[in-house]
N, C-alpha and C. Protein backbone atom coordinates (compact mmCIF):
# COMPACT_ATOMS: atom_id res chain seq x y z
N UNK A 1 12.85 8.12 2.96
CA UNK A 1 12.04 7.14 3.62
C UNK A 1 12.79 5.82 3.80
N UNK A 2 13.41 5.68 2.95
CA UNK A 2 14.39 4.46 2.80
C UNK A 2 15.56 4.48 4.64
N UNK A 3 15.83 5.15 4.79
CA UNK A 3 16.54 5.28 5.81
C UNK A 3 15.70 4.97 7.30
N UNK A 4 14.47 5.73 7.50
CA UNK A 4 13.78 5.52 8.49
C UNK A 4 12.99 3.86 8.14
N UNK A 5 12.25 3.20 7.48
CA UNK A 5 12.06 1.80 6.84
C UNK A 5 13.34 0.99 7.38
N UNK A 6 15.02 1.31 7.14
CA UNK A 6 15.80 0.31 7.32
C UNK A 6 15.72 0.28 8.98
N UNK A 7 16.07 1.80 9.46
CA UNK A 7 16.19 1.72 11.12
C UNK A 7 14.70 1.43 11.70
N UNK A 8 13.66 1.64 11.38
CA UNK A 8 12.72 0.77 12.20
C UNK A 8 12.77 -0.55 12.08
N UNK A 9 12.92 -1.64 11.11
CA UNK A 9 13.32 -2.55 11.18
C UNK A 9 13.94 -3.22 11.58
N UNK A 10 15.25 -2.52 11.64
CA UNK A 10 16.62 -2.71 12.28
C UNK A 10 16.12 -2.57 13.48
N UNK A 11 15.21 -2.32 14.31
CA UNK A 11 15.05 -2.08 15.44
C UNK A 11 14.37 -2.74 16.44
N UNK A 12 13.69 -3.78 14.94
CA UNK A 12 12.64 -4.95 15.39
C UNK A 12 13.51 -5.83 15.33
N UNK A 13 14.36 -6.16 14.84
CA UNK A 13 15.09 -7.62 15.10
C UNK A 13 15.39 -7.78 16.53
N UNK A 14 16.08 -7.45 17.43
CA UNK A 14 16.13 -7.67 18.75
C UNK A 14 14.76 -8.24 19.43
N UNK A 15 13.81 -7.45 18.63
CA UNK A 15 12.63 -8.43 19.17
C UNK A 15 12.22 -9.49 18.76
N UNK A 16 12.17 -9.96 17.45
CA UNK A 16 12.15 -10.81 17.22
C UNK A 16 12.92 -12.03 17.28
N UNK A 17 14.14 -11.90 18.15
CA UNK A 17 14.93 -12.54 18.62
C UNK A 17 14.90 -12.76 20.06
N UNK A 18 14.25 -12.31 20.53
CA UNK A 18 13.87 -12.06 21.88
C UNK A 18 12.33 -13.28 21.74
N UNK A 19 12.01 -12.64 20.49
CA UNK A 19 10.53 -13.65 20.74
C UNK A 19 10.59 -15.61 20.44
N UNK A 20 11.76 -15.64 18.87
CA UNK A 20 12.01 -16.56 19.00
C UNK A 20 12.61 -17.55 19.96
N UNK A 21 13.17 -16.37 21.33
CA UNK A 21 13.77 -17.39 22.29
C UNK A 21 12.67 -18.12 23.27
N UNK A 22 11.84 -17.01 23.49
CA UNK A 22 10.88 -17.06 23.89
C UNK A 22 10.44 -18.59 23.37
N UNK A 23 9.88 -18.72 22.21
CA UNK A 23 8.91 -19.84 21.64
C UNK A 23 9.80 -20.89 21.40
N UNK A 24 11.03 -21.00 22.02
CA UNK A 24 11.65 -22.21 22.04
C UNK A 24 11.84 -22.61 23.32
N UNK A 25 11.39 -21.28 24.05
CA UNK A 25 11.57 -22.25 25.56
C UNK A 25 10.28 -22.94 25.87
N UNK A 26 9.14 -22.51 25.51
CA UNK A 26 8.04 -22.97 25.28
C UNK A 26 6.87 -22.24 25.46
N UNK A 27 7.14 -21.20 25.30
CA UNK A 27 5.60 -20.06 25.43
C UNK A 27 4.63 -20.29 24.74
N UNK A 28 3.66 -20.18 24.96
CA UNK A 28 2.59 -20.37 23.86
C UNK A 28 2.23 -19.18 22.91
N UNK A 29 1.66 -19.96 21.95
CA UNK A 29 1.34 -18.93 20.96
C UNK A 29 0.45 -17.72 21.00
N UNK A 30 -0.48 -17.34 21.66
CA UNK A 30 -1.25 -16.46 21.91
C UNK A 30 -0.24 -15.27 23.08
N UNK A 31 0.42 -15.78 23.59
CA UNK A 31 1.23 -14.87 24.63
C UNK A 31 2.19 -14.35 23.39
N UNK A 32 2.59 -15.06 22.53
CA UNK A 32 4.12 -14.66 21.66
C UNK A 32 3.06 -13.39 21.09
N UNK A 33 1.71 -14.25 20.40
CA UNK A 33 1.21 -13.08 19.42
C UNK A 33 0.62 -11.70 20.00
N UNK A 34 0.86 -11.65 21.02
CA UNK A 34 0.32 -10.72 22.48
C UNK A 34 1.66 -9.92 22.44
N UNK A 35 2.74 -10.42 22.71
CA UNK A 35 4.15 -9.16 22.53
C UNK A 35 4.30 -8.83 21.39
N UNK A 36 3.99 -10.03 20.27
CA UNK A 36 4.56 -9.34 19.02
C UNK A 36 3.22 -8.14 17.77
N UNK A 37 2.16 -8.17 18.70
CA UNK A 37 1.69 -6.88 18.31
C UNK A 37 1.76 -6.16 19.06
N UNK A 38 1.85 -5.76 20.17
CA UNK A 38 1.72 -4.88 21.27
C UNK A 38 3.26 -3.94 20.98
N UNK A 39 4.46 -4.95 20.59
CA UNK A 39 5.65 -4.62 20.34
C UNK A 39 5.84 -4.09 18.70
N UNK A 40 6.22 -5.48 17.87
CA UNK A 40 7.02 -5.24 16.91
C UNK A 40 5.37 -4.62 15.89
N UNK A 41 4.16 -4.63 15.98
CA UNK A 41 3.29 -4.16 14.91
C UNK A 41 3.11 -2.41 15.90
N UNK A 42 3.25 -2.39 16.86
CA UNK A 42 3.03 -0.84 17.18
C UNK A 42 4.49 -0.17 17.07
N UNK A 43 5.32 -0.51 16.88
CA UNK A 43 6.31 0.40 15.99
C UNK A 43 6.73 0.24 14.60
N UNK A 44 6.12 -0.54 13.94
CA UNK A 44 5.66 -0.59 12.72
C UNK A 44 4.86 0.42 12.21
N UNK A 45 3.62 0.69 13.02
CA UNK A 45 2.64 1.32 12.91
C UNK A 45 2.97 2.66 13.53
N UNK A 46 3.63 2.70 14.54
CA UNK A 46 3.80 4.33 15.13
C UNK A 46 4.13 5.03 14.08
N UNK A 47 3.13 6.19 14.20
CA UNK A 47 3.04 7.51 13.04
C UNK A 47 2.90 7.34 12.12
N UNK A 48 2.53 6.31 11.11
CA UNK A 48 2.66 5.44 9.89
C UNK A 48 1.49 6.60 9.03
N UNK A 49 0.34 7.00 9.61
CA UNK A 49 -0.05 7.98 8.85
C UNK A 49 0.49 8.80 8.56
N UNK A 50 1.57 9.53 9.10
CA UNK A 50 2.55 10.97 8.57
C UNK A 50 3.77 10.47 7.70
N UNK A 51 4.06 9.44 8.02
CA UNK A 51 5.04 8.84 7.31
C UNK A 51 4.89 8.16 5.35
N UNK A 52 3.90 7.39 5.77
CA UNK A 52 3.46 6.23 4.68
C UNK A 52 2.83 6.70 3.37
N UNK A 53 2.53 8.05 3.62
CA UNK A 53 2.49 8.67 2.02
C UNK A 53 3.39 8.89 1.24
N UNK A 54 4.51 9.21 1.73
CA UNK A 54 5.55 9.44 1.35
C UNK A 54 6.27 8.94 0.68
N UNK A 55 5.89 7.22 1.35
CA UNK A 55 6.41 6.08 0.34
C UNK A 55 5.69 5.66 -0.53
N UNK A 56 4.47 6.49 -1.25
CA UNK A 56 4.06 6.61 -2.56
C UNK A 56 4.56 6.33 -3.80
N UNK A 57 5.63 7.29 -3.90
CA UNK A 57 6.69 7.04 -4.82
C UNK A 57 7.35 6.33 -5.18
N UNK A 58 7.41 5.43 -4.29
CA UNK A 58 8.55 3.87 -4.47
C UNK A 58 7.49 2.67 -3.45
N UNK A 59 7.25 1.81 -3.86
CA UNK A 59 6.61 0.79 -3.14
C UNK A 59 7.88 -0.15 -2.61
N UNK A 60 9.10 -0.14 -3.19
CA UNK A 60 10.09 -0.80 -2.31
C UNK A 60 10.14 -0.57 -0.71
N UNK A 61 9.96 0.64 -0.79
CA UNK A 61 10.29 0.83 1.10
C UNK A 61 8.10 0.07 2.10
N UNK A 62 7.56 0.03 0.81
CA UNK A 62 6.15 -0.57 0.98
C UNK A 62 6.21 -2.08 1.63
N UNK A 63 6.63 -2.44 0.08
CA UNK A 63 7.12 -3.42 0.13
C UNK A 63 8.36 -4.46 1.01
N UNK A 64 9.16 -3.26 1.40
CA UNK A 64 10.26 -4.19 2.56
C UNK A 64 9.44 -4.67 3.72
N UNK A 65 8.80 -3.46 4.31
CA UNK A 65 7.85 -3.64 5.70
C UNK A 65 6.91 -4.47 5.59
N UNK A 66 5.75 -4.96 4.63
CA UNK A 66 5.24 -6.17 4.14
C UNK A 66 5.96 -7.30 4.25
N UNK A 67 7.00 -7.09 3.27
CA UNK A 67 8.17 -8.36 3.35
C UNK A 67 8.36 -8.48 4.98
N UNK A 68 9.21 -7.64 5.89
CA UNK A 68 9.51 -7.97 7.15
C UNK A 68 8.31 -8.63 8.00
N UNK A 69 7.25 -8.03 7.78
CA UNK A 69 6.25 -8.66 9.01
C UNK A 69 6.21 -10.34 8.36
N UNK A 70 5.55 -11.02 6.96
CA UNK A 70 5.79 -11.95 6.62
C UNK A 70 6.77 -12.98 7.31
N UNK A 71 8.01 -12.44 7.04
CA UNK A 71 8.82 -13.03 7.27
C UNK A 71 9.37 -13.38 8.84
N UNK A 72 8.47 -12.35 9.49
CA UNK A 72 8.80 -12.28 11.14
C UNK A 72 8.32 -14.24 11.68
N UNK A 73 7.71 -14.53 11.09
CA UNK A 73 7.29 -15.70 11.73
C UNK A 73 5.68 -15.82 12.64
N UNK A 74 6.11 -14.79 13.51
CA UNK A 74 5.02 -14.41 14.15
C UNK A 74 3.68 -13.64 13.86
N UNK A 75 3.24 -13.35 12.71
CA UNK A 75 1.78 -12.87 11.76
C UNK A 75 0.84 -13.66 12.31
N UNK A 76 -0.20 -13.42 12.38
CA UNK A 76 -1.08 -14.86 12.47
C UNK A 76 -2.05 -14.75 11.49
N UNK A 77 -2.05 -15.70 11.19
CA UNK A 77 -2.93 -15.35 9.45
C UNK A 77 -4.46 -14.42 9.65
N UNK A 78 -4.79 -14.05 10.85
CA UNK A 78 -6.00 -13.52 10.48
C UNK A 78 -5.64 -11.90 10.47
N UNK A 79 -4.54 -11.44 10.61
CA UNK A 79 -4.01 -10.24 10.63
C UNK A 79 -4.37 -9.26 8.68
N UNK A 80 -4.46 -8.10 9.04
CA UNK A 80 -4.68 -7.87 7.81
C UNK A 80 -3.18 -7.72 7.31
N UNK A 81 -3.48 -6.84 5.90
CA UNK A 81 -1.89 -6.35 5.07
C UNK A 81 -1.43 -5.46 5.99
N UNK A 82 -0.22 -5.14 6.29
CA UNK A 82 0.00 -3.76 7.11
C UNK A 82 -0.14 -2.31 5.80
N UNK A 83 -0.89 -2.60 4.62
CA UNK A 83 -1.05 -1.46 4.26
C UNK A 83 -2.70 -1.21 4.80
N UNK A 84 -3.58 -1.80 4.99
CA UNK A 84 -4.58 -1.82 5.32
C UNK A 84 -5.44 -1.73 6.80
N UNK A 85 -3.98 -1.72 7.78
CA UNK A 85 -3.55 -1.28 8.89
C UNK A 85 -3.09 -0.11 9.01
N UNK A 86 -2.49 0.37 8.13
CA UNK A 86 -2.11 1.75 7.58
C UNK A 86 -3.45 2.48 7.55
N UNK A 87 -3.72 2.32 6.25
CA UNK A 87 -5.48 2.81 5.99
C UNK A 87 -6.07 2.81 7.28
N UNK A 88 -6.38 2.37 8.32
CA UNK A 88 -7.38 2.32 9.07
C UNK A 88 -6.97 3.06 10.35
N UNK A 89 -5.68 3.08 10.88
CA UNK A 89 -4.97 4.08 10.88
C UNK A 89 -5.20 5.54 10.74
N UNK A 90 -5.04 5.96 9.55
CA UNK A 90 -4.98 7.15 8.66
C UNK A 90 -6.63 7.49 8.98
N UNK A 91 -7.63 7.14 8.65
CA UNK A 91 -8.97 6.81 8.58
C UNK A 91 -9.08 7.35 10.50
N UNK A 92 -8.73 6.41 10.95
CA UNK A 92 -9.33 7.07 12.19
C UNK A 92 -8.59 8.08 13.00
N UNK A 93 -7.38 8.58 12.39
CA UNK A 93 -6.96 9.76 12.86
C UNK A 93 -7.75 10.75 12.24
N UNK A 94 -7.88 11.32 11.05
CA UNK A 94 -8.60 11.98 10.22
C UNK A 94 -10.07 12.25 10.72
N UNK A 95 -10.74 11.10 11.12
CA UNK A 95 -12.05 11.56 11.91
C UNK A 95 -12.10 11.81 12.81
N UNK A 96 -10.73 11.51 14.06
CA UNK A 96 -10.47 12.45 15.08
C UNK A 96 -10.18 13.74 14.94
N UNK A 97 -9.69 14.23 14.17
CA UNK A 97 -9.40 15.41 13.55
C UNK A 97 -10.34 16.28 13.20
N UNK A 98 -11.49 15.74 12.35
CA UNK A 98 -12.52 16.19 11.69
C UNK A 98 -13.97 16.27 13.33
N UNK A 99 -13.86 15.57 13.90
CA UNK A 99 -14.79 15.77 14.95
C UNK A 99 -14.04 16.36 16.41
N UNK A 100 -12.85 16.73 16.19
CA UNK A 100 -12.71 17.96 17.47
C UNK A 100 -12.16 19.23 17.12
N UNK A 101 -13.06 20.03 16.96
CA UNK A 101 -12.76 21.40 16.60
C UNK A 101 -11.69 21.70 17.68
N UNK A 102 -11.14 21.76 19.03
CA UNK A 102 -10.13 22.06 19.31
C UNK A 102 -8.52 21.40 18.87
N UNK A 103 -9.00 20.25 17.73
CA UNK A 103 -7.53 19.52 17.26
C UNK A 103 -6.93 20.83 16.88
N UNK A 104 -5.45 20.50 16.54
CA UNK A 104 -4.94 21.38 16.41
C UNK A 104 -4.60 21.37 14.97
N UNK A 105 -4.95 20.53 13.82
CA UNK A 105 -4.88 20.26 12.68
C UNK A 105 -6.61 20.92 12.10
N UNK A 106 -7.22 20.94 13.02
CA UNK A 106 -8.56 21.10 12.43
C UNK A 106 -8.75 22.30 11.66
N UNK A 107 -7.98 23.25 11.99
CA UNK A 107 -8.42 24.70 11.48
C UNK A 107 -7.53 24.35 9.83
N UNK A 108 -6.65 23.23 9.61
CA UNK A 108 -6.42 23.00 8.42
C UNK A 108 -7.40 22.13 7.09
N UNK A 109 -8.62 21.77 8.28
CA UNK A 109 -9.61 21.37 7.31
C UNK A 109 -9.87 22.16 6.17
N UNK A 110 -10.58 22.04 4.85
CA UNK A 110 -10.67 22.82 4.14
C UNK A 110 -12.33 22.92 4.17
N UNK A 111 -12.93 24.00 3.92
CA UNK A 111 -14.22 24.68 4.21
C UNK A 111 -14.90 23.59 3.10
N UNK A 112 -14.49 23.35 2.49
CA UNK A 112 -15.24 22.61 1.82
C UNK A 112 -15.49 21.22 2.07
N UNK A 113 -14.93 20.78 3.16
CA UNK A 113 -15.77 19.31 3.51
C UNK A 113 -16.94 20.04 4.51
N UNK A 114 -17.52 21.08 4.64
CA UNK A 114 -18.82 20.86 5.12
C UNK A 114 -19.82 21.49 4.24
């Protein structure tokens, strides 16, 4: 997990360099916070349910991606934790799952959630 954590990251800096140029030429803040979720929090987040269990075992690779968004500049405080973005995430894939019998994960439900 440690490897995929460094290269998604590694992958956001260009944007966030892109954004800081941005907010020095004078963009406003609601446009910056408009690319920088649309951008750097949806590949943060892409697949993060198949992924983010994984990093169970070690909260460092948890913890870096926490650390990175923080530190991006661009958060806006009413944003949640990105583990709790995670969760909600996870949460509403799972009930997509659970309410279309043609998913293709569904027949892995277990008989016992009904």
């Amino acid at each position: 997990m440690r490897d995929h954590v460094h290269n998604t990251t590694k992958g956001c800096a260009p944007i966030l360099y892109a954004l800081r140029i941005l907010r020095a030429d004078g963009t406003n803040q609601p446009a910056l916070q408009t690319v920088y979720q649309a951008v750097i929090m949806a590949k943060l987040l892409y697949v993060a349910p198949a992924w983010w269990g994984f990093s169970i075992s070690t909260t460092s690779d948890r913890n870096r991606i926490a650390g990175f968004v923080r530190r991006s500049g661009f958060c806006e405080a009413g944003l949640a934790e990105i583990s709790t973005l995670v969760d909600d995430a996870e949460d509403k894939l799972f009930h997509k799952i659970l309410n279309d019998t043609n998913h293709v994960l569904f027949q892995l439900l277990s008989d016992q959630l009904w």
